[in-house]
C-alpha atoms as a PDB file:
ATOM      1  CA  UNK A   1      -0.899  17.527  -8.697  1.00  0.00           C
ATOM      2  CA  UNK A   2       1.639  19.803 -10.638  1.00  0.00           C
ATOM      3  CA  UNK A   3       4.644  21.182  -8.605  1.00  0.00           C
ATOM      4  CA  UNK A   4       6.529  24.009 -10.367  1.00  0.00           C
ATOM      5  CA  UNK A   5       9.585  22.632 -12.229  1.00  0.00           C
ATOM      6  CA  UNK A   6       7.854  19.426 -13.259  1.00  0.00           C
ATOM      7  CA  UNK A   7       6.983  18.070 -16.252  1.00  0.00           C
ATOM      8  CA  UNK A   8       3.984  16.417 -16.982  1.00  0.00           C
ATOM      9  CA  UNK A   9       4.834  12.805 -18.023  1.00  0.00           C
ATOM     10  CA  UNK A  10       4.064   9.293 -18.042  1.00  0.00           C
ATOM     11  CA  UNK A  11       5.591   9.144 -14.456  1.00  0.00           C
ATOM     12  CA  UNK A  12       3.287  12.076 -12.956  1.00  0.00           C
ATOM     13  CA  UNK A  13      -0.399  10.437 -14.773  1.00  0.00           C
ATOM     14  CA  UNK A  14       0.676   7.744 -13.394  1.00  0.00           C
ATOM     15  CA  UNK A  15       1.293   8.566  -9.607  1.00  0.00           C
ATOM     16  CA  UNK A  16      -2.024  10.900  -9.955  1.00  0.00           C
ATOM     17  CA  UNK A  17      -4.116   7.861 -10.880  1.00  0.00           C
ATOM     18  CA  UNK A  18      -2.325   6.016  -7.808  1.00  0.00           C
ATOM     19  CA  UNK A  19      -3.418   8.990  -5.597  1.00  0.00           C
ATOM     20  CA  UNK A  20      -7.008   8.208  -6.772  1.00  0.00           C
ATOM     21  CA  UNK A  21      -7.355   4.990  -6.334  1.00  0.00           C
ATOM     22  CA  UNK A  22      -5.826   5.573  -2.651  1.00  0.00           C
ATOM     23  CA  UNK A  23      -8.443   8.164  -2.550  1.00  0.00           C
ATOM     24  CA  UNK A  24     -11.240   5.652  -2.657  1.00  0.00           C
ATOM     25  CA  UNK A  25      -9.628   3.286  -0.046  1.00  0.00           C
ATOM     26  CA  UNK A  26     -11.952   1.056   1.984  1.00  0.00           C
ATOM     27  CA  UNK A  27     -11.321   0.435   5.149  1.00  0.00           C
ATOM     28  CA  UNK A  28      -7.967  -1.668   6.427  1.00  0.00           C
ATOM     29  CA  UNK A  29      -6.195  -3.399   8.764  1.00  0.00           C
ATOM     30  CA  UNK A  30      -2.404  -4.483   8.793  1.00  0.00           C
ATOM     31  CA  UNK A  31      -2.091  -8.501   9.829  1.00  0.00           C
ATOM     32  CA  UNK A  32      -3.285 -12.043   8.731  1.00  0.00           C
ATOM     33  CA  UNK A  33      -6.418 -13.753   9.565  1.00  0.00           C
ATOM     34  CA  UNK A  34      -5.083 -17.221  10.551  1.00  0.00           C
ATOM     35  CA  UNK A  35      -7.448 -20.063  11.177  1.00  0.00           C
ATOM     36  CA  UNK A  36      -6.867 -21.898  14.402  1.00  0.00           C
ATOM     37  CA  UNK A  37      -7.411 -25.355  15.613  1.00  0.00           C
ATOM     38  CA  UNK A  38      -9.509 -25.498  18.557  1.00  0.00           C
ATOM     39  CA  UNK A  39      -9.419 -28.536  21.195  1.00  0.00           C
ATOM     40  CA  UNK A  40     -13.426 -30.005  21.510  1.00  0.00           C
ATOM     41  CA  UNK A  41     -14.475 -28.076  18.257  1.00  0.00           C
ATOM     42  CA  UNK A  42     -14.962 -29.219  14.535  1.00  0.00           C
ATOM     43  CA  UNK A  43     -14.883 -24.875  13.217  1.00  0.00           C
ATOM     44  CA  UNK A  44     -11.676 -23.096  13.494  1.00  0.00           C
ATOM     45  CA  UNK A  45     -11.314 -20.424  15.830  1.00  0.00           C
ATOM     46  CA  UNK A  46      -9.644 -17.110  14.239  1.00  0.00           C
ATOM     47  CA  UNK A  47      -6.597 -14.718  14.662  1.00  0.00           C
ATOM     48  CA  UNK A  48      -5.455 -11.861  13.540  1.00  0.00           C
ATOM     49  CA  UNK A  49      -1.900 -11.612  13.789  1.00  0.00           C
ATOM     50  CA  UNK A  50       0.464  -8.655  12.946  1.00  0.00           C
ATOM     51  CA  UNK A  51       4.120  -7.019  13.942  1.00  0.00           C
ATOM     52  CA  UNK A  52       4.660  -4.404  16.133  1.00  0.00           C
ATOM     53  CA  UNK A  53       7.963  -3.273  17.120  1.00  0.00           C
ATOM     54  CA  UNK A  54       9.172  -6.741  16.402  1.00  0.00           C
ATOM     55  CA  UNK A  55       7.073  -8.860  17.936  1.00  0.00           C
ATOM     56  CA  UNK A  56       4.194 -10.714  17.201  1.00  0.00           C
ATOM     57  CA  UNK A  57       0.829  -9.856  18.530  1.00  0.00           C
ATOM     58  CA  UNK A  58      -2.124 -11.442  18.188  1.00  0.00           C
ATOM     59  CA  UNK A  59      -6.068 -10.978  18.519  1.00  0.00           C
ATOM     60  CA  UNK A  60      -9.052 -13.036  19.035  1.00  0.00           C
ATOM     61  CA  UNK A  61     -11.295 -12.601  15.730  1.00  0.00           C
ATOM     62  CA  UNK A  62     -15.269 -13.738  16.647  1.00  0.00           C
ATOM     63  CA  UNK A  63     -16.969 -15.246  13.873  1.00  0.00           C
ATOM     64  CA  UNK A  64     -19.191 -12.545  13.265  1.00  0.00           C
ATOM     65  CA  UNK A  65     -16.169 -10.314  12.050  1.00  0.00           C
ATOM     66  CA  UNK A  66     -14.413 -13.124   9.787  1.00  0.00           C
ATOM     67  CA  UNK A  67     -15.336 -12.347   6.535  1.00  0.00           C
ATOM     68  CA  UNK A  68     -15.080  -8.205   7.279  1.00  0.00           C
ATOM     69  CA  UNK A  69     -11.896  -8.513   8.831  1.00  0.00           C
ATOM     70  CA  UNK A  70     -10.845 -10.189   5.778  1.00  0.00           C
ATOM     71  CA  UNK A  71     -11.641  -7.908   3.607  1.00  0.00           C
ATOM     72  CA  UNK A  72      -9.719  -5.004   5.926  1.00  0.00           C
ATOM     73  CA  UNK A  73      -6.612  -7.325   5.635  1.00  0.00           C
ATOM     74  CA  UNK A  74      -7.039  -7.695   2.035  1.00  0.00           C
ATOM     75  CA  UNK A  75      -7.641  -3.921   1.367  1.00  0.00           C
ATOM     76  CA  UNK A  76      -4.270  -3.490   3.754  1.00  0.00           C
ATOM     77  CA  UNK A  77      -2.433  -5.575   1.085  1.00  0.00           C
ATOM     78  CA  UNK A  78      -3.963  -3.328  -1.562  1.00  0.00           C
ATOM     79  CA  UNK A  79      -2.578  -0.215  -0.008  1.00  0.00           C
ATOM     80  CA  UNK A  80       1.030  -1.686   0.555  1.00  0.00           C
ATOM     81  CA  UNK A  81       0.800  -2.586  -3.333  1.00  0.00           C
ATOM     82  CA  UNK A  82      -0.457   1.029  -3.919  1.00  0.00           C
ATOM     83  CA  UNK A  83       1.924   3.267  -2.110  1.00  0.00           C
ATOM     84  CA  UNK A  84       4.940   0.939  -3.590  1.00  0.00           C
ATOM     85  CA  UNK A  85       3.659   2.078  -7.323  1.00  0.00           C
ATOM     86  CA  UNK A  86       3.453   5.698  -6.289  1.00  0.00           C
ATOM     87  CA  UNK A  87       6.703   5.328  -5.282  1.00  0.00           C
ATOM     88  CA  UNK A  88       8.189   3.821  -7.745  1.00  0.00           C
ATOM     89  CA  UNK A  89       6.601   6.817 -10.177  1.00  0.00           C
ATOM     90  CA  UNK A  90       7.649   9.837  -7.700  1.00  0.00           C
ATOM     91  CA  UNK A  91      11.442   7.911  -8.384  1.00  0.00           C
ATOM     92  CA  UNK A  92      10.706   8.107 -12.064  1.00  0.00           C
ATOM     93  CA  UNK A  93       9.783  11.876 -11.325  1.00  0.00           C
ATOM     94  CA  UNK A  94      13.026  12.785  -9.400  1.00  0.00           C
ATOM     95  CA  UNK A  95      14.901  10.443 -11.891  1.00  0.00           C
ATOM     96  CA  UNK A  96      13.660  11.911 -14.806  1.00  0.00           C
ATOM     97  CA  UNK A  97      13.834  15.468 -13.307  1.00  0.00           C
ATOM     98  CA  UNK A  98      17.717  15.209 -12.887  1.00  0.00           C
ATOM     99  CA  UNK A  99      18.541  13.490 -16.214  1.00  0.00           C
ATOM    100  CA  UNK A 100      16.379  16.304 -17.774  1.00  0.00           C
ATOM    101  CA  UNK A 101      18.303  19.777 -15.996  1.00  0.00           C
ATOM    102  CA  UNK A 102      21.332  17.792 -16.579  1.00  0.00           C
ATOM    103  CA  UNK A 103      20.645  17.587 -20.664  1.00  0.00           C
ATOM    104  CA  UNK A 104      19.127  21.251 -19.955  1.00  0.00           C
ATOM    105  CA  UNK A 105      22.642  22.090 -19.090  1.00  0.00           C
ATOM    106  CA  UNK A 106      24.467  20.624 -21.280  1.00  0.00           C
ATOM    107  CA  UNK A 107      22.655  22.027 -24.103  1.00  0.00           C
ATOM    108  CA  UNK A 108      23.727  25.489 -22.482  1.00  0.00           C
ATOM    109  CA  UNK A 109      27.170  24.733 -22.737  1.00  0.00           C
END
């Protein structure tokens, strides 16, 4: 992805190989799989808990979904991580497009 006015750097390779790798996302799920004591049983029962709008809600997870429903959570974790480094390289972008027309300036001068 090449807007006009930007070089290509370490900071744009970067965020395009971020884009990719968001590009073959599996599917998620924003919370934590919590294992639950249950009264009369030896196996856990399972939750998924998350935020929304401050407060905590909560879901009954059957058995049959544990291990997928980990995996959703994990992949979740793996998109937070993802969009954080794309980010952080789009800030080395804007960063490094301001020091850069500043120098350009200068040199002008």
């Amino acid at each position: 992805m090449k807007c006009d006015g930007i070089a290509r750097n370490r900071h744009v390779v970067k965020r395009e190989a971020v884009l990719a790798k968001l590009g073959k996302m599996r599917p998620f799920m924003e919370g934590s799989l919590c294992a639950v004591k249950r009264r009369g049983c030896a196996d856990p029962g399972w939750q998924l808990t998350w935020k929304k709008k401050g407060k905590t809600c909560t879901v009954y997870v059957p058995m049959e979904l544990v291990t997928e429903v980990k995996q959703w959570t994990k992949e979740y974790k793996r998109l937070k991580q993802l969009i954080r480094e794309g980010t952080s390289q789009s800030l080395g972008i804007v960063r490094g497009f301001a020091t850069n027309r500043s120098v350009e300036k200068q040199k002008r001068v």
